[in-house]
N, C-alpha and C. Protein backbone atom coordinates (compact mmCIF):
# COMPACT_ATOMS: atom_id res chain seq x y z
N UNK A 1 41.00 97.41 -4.60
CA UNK A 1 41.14 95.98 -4.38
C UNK A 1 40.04 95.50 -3.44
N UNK A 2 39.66 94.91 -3.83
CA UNK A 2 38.50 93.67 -2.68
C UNK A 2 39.47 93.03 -1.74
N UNK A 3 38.95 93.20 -0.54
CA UNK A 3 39.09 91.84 0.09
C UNK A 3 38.37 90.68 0.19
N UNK A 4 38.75 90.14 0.82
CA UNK A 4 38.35 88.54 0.93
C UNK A 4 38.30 87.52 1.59
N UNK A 5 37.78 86.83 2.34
CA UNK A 5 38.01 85.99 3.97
C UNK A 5 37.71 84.47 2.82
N UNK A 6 38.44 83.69 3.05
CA UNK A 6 38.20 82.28 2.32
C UNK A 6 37.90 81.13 3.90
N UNK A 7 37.36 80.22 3.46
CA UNK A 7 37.18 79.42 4.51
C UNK A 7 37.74 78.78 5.72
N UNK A 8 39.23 79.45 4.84
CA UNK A 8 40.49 78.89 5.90
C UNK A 8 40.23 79.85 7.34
N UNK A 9 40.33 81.39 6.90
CA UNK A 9 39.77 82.53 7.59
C UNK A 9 39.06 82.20 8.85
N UNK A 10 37.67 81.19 8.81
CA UNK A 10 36.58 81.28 9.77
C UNK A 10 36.94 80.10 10.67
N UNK A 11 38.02 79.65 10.32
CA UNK A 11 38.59 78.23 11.82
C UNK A 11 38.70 79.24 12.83
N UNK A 12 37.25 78.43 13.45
CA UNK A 12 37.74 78.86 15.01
C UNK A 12 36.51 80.18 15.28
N UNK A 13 35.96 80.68 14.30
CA UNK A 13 34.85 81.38 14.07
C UNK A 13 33.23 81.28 14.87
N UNK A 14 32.59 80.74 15.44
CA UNK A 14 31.07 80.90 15.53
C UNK A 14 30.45 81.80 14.79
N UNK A 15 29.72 81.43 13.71
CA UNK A 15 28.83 82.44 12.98
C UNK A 15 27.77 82.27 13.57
N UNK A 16 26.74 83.12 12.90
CA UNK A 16 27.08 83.93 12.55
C UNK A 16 27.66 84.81 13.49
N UNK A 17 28.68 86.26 13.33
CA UNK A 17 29.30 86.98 14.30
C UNK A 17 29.42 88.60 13.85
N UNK A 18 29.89 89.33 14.76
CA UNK A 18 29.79 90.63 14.64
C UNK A 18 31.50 90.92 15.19
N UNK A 19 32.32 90.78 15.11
CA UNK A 19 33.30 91.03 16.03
C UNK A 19 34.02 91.74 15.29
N UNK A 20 34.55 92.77 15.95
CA UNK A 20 35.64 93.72 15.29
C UNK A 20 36.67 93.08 14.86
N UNK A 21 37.27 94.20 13.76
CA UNK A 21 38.77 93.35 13.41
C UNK A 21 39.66 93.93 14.16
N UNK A 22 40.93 93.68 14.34
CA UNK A 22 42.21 94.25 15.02
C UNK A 22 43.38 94.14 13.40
N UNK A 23 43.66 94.91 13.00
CA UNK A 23 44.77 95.15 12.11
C UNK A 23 46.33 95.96 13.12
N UNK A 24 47.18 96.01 11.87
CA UNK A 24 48.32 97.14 12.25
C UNK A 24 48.23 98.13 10.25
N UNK A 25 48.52 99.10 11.04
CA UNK A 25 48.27 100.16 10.34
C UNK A 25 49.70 100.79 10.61
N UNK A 26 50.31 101.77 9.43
CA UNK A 26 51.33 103.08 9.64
C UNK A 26 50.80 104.24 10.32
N UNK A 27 51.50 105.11 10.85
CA UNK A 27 50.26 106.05 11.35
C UNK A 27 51.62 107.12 11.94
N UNK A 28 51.49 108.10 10.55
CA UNK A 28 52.74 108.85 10.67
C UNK A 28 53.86 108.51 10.71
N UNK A 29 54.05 107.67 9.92
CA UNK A 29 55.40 106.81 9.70
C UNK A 29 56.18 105.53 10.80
N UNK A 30 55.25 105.53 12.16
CA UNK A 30 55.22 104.12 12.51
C UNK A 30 54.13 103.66 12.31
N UNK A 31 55.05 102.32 13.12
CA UNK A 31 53.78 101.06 12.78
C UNK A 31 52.92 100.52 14.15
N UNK A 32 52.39 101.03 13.91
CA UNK A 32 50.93 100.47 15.08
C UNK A 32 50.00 98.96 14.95
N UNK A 33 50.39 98.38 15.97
CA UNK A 33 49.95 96.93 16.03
C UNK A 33 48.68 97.06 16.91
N UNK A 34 47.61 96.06 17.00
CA UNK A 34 46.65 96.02 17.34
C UNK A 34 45.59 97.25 17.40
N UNK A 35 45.23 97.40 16.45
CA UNK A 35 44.49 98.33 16.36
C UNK A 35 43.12 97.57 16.06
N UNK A 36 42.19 98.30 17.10
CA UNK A 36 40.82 97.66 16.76
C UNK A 36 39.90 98.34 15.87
N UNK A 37 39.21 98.09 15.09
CA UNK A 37 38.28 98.79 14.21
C UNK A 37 36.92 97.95 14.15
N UNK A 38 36.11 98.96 14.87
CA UNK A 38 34.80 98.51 15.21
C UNK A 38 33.57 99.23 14.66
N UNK A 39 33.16 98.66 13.60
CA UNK A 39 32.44 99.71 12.38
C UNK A 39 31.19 99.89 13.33
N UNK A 40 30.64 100.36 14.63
CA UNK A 40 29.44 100.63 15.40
C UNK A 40 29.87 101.51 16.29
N UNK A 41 31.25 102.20 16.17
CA UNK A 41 32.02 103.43 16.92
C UNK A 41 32.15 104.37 15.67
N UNK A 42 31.82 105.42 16.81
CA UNK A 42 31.81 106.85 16.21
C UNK A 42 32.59 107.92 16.06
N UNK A 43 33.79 107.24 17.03
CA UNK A 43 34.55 108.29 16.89
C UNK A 43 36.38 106.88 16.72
N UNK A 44 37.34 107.91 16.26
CA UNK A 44 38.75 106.96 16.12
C UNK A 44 39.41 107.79 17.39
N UNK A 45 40.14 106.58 18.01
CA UNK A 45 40.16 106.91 19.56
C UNK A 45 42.14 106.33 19.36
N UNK A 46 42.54 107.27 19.97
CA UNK A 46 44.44 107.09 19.84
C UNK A 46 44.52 107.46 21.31
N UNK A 47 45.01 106.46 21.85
CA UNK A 47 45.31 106.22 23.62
C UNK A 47 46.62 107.48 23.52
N UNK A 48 46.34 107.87 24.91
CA UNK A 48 47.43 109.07 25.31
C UNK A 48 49.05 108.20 24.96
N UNK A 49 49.06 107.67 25.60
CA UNK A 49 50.40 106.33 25.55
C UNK A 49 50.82 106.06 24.45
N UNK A 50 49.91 105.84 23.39
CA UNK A 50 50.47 105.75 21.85
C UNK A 50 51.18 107.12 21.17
N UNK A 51 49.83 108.01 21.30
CA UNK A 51 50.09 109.45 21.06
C UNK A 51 51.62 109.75 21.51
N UNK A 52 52.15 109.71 22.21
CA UNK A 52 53.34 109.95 23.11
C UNK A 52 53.98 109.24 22.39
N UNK A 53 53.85 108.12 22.63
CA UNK A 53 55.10 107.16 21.72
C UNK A 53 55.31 107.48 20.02
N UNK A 54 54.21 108.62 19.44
CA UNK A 54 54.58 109.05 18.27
C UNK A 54 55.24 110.29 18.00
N UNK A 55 55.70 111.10 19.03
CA UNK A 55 56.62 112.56 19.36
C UNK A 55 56.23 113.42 19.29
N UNK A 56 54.59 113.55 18.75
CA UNK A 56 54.19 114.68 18.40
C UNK A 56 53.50 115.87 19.29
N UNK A 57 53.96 116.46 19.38
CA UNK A 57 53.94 117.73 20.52
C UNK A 57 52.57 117.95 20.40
N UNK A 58 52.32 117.94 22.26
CA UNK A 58 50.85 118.04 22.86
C UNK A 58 50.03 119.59 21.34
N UNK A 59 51.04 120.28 21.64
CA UNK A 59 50.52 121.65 21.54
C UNK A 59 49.88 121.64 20.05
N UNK A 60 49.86 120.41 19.47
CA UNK A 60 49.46 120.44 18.12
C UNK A 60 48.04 119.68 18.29
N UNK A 61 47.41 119.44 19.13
CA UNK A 61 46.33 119.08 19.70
C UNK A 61 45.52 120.09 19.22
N UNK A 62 43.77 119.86 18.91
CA UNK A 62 43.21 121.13 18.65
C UNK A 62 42.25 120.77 19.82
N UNK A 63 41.39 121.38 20.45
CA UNK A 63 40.65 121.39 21.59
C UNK A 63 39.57 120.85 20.84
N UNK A 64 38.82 120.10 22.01
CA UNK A 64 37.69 119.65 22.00
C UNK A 64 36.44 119.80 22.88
N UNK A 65 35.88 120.12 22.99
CA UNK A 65 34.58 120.23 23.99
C UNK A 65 33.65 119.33 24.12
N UNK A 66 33.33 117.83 23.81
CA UNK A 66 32.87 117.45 23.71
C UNK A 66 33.42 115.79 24.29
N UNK A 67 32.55 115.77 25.19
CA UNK A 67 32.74 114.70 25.79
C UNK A 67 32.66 112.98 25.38
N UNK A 68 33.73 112.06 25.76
CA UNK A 68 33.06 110.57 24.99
C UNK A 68 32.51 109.73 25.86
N UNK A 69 31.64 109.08 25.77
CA UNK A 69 31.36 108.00 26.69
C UNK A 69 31.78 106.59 26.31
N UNK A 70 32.54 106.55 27.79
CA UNK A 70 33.51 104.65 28.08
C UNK A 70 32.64 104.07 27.43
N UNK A 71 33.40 102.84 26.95
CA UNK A 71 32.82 101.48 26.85
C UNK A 71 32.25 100.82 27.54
N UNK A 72 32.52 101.14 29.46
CA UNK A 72 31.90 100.81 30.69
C UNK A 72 31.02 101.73 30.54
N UNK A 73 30.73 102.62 29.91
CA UNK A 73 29.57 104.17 30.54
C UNK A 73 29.75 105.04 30.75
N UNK A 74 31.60 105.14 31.09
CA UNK A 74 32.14 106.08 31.95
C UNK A 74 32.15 107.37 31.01
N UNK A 75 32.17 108.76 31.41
CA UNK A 75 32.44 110.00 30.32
C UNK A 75 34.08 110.18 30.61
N UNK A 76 34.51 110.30 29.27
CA UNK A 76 36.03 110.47 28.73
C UNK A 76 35.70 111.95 28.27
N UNK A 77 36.48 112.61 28.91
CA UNK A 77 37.56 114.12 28.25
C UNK A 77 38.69 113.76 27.02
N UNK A 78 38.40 114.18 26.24
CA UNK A 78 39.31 113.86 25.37
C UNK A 78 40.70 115.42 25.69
N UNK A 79 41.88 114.62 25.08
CA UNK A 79 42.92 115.66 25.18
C UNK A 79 42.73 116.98 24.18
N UNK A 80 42.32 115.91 23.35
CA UNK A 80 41.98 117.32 22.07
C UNK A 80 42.29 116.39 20.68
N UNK A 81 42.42 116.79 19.42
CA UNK A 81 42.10 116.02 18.29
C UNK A 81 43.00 116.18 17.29
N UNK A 82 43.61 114.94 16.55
CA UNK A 82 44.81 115.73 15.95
C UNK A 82 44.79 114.86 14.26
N UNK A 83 44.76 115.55 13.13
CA UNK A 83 44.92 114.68 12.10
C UNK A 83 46.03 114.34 11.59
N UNK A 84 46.07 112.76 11.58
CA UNK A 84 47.09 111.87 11.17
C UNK A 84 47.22 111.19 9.85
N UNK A 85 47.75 111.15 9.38
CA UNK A 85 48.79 110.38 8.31
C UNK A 85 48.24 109.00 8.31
N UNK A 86 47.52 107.70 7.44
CA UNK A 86 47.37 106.90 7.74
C UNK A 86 47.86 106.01 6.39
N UNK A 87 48.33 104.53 6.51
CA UNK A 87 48.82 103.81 5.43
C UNK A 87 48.23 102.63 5.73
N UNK A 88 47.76 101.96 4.86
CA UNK A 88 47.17 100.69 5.17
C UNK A 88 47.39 100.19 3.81
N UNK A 89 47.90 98.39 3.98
CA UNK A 89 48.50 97.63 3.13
C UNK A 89 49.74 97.74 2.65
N UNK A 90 50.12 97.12 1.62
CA UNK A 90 51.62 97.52 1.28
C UNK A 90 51.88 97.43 -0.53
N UNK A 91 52.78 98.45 -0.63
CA UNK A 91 52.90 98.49 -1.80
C UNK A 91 52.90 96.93 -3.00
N UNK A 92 52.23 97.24 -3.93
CA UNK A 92 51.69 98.27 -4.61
C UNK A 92 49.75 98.27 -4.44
N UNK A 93 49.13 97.52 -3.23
CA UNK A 93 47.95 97.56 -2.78
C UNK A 93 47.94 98.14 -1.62
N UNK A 94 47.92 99.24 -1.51
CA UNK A 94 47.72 100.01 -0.17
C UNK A 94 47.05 101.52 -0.68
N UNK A 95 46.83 102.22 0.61
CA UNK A 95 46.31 103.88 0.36
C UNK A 95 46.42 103.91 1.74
N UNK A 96 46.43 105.37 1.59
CA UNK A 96 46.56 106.62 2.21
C UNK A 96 45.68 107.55 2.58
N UNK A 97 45.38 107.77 3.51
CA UNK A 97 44.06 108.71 4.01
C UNK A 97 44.57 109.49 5.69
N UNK A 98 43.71 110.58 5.47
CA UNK A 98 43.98 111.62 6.89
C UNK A 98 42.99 111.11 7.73
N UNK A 99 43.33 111.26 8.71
CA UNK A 99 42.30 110.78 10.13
C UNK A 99 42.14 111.52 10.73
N UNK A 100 41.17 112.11 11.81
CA UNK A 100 41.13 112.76 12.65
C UNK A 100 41.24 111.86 13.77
């Protein structure tokens, strides 16, 4: 399926623009609101706090060695990396894909 932004869409817009979108997505069978998706990031980033709020035991974490750098600059340790379950849209226009 295509999407599509119609004119109604850009009230309130300044073009031209670059700005991420924020959706809600499933993500292992809940539903996750505000999620930002910023096609100039390299990596998909799941806050400790969410992680938690989805039950899934630390220990299923796989290690990481590799450090991220903040949005301020700052270097982030990641906990470690875990692939998820993802649903986007709703039946019968939606799919399914694994995430890391």
């Amino acid at each position: 399926e295509v999407i599509t932004f119609s004119e109604v869409d850009y009230e309130g817009v300044r073009l031209p623009h670059d700005d991420p979108v924020v959706v809600t997505l499933l993500v292992e069978l809940f539903t996750m609101k505000r999620i930002l998706i910023d096609s100039g990031s390299s990596a998909d980033i799941l806050y400790k706090h969410a992680f938690d709020q989805l039950r899934i035991p630390a220990d299923q974490l796989k290690p990481v060695k590799t450090p991220l750098v903040g949005f301020a600059g700052e270097t982030i340790h990641p906990l470690g990396s875990i692939n998820l379950s993802v649903v986007a849209g709703t039946a019968p226009c939606q799919t399914q894909v694994e995430m890391t």
